[in-house]
Protein backbone atom coordinates (compact mmCIF):
# COMPACT_ATOMS: atom_id res chain seq x y z
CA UNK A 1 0.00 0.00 0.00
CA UNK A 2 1.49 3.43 -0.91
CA UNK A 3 -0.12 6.16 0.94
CA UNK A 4 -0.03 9.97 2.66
CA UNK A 5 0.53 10.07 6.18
CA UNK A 6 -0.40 13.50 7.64
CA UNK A 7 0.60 15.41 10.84
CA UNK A 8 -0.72 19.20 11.86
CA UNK A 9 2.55 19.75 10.38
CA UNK A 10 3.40 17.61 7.61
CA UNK A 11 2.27 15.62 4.43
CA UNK A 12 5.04 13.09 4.63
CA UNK A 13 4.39 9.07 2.21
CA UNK A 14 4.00 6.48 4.73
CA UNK A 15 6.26 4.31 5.81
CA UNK A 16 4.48 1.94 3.52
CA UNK A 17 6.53 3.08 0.27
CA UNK A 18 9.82 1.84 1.31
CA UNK A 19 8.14 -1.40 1.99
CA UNK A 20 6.83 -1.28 -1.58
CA UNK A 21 10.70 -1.67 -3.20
CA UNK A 22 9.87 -5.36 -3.60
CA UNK A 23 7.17 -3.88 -6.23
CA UNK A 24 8.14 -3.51 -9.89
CA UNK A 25 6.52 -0.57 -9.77
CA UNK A 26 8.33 2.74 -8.79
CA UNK A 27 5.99 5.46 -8.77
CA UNK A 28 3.08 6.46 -8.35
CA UNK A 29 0.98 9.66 -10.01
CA UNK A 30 -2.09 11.68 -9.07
CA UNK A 31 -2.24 10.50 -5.39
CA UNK A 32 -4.60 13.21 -3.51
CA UNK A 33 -3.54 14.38 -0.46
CA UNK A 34 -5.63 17.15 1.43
CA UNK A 35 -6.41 20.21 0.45
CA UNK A 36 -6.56 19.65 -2.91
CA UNK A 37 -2.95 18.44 -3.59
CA UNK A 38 -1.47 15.96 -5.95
CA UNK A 39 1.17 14.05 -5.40
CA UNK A 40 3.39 12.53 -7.96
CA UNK A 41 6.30 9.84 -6.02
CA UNK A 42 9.27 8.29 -7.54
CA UNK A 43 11.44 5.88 -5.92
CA UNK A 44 14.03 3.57 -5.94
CA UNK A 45 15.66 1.07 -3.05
CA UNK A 46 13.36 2.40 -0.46
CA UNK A 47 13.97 6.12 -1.17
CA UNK A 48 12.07 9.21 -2.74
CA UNK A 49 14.49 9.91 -5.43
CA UNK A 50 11.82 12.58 -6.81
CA UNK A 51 8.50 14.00 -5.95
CA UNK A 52 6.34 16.31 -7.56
CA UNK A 53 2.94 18.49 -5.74
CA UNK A 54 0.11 20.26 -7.49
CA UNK A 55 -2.59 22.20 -6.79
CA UNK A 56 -4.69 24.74 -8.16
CA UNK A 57 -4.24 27.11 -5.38
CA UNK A 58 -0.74 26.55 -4.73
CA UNK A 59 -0.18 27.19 -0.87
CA UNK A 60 3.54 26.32 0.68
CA UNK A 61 3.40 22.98 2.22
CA UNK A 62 5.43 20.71 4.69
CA UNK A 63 6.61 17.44 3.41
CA UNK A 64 8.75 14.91 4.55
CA UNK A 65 11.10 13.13 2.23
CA UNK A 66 13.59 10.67 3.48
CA UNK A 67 13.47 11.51 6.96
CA UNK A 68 13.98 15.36 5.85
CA UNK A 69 11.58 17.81 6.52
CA UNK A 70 10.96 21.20 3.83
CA UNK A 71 8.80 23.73 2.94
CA UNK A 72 7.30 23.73 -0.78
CA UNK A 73 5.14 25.63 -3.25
CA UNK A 74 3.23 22.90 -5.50
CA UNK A 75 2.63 23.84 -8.98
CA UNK A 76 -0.14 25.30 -10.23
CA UNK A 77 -2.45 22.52 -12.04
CA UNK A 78 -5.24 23.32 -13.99
């Protein structure tokens, strides 16, 4: 299972995706996450190698990737 987790602070994947590394599958595209944010996830060997967050009223957002924790404007979708 490949999921969000979410924290008042944070929209972090779950500790589900490095689990998923057995999968032949490395990504996954148009996850929602709230407030009206998709979520685009790459990885490899257990790791977000690259991630990519949309909206159509971009709004900065916490994420966690890797343990790391930033602040990020999501593109504006359509």
């Amino acid at each position: 299972m490949i999921s969000l987790q979410y924290s008042r602070r944070a929209a972090y994947p779950s500790r589900s995706v490095p689990a998923a590394k057995k999968l032949a599958i490395r990504y996954v595209r148009g996850l929602k996450a709230r407030g009206n944010i998709t979520a685009d996830i790459e990885w490899k060997d257990g790791k977000v190698v690259n991630f990519r967050l949309a909206s159509p009223h971009p709004r900065p957002v916490t994420v966690r990737v890797n343990g790391a924790v930033e602040t990020v404007l999501p593109h504006k979708s359509q």
